[in-house]
Protein backbone atom coordinates (compact mmCIF):
# COMPACT_ATOMS: atom_id res chain seq x y z
CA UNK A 1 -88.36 -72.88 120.41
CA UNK A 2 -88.76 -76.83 121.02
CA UNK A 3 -88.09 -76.85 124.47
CA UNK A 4 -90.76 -79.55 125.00
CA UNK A 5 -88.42 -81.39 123.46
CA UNK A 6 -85.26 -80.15 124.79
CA UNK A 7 -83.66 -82.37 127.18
CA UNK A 8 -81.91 -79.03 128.24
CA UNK A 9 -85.51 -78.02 129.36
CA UNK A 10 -86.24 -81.57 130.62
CA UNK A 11 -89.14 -81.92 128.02
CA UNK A 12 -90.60 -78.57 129.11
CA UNK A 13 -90.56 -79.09 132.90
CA UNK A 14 -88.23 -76.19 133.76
CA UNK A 15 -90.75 -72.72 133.94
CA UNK A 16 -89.55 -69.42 132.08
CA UNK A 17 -86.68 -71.91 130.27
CA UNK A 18 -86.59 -69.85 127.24
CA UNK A 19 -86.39 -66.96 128.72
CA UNK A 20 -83.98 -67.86 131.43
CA UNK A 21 -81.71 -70.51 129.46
CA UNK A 22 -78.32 -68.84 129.58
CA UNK A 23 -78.79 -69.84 133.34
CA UNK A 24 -79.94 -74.11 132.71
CA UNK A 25 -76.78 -73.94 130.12
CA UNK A 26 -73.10 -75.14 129.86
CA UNK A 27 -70.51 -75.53 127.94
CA UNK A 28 -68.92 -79.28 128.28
CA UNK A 29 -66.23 -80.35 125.69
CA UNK A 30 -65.41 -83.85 125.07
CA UNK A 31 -62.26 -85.32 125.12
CA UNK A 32 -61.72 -88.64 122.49
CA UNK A 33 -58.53 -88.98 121.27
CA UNK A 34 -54.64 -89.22 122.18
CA UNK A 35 -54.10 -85.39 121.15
CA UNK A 36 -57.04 -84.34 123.25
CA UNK A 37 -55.49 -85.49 125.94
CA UNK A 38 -51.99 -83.96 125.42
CA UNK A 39 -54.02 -80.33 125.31
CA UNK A 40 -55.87 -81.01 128.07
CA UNK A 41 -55.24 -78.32 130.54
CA UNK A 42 -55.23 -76.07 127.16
CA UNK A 43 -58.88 -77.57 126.41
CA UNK A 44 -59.83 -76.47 130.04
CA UNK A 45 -58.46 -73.46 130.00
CA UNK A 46 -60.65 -72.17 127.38
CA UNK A 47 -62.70 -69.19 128.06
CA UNK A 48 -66.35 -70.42 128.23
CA UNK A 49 -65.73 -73.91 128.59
CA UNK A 50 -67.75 -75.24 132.21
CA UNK A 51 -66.47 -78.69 132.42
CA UNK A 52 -64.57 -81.39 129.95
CA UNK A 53 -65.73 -85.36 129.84
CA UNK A 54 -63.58 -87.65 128.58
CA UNK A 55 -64.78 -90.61 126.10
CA UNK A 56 -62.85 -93.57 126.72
CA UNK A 57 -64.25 -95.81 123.37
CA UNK A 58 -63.10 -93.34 120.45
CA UNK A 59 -59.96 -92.67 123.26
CA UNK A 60 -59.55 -95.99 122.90
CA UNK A 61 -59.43 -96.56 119.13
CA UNK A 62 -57.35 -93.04 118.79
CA UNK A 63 -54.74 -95.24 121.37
CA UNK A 64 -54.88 -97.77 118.91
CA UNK A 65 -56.29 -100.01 121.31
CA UNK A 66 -59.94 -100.21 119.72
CA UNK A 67 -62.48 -101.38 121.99
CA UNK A 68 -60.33 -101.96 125.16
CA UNK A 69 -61.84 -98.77 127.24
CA UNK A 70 -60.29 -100.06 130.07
CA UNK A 71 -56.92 -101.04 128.93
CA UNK A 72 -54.59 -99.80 131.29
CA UNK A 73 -52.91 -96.93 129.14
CA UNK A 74 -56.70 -96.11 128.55
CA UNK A 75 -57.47 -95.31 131.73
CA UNK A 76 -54.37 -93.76 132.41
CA UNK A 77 -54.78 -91.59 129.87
CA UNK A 78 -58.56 -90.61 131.22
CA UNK A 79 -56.89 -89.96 134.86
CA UNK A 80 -54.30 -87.64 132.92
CA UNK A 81 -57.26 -85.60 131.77
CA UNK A 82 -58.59 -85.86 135.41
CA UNK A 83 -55.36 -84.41 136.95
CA UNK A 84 -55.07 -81.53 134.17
CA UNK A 85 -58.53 -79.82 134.01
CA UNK A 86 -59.01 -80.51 138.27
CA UNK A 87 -55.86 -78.26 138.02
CA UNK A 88 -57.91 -75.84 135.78
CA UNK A 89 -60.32 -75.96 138.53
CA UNK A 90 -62.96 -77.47 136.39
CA UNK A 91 -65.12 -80.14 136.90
CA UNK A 92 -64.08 -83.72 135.03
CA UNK A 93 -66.27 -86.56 134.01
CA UNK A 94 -66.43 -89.45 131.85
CA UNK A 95 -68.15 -92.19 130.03
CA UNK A 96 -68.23 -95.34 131.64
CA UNK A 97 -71.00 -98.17 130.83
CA UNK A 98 -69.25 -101.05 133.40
CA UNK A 99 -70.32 -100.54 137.19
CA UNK A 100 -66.73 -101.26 138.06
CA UNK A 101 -65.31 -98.97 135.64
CA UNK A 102 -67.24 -96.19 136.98
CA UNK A 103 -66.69 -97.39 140.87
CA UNK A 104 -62.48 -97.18 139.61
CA UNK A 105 -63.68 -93.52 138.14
CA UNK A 106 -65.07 -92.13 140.66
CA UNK A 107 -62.31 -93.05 143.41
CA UNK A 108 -59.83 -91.70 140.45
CA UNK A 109 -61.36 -88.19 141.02
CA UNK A 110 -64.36 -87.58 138.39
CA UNK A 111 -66.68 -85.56 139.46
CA UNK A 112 -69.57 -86.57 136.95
CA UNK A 113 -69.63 -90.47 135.26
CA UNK A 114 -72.20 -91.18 132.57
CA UNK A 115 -72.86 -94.85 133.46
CA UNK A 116 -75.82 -95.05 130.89
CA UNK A 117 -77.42 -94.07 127.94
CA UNK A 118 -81.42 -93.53 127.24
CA UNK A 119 -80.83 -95.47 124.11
CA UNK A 120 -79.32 -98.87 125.60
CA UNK A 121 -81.17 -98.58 128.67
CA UNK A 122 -85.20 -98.49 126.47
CA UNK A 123 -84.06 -100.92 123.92
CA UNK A 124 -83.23 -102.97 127.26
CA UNK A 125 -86.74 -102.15 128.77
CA UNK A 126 -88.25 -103.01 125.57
CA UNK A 127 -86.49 -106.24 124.88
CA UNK A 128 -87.89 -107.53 128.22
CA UNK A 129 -90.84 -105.97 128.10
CA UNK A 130 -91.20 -107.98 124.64
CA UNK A 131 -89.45 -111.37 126.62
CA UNK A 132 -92.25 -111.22 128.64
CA UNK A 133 -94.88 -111.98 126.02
CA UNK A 134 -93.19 -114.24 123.86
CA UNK A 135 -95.08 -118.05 124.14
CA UNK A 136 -93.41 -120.97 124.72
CA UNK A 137 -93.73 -122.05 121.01
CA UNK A 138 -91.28 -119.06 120.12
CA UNK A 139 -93.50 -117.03 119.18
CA UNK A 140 -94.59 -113.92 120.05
CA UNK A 141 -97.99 -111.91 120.79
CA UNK A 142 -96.66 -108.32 121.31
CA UNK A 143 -93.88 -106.26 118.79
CA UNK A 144 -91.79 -103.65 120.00
């Protein structure tokens, strides 16, 4: 019953949510590791399942390639999962922080790319929100 704080419900801005969520609500799985993307087309096919994203950072470190998202067997690997649930006839997205990364994405085929998170992108805000106020001494007048 929190739908005010439900992103789902966009903090309570969607009328008669509760009673109408089956409609505002999908099922996307996430694909993260080197076996995930073997059973891809499997993973889409499930019964239920609206869409698959792919997570290139845990991909990645499942690869063995730990923190090189856009190591070339990475991103083949993501544009393997592309290929196999577009052939499911689902939609395909995935996680991708670096403008150029997503740009590469996008002209790869994805149909959704996450190219931010509300976690980064306040503690961002609020660093330079805080930058602003700090005095030349090094100090600061504000906290965040």
């Amino acid at each position: 019953m929190g739908s005010a704080l439900a992103r789902s419900a966009r903090w309570n801005r969607i009328d008669r949510y509760l009673q109408e969520s089956a409609q505002h609500t999908s099922l996307t799985v996430q694909i993260e590791t080197a076996a995930g993307v073997e059973a891809a087309a499997e993973i889409a096919a499930v019964d239920g399942v609206d869409a698959v994203f792919v997570g290139p950072s845990d991909l990645s470190a499942s690869m063995g390639l730990l923190g090189q998202q856009t190591h070339p067997d990475v991103t083949a690997a993501v544009s393997s999962v592309f290929s196999a649930v577009t052939a499911a006839g689902k939609p395909v997205g995935v996680n991708a922080f670096d403008p150029a990364a997503a740009d590469a994405y996008l002209a790869a085929g994805a149909d959704f790319v996450a190219v931010g998170a509300d976690v980064a992108l306040l503690a961002r805000a609020s660093e330079a929100l805080a930058a602003r106020f700090i005095r030349t001494d090094g100090s600061t007048r504000a906290s965040y």
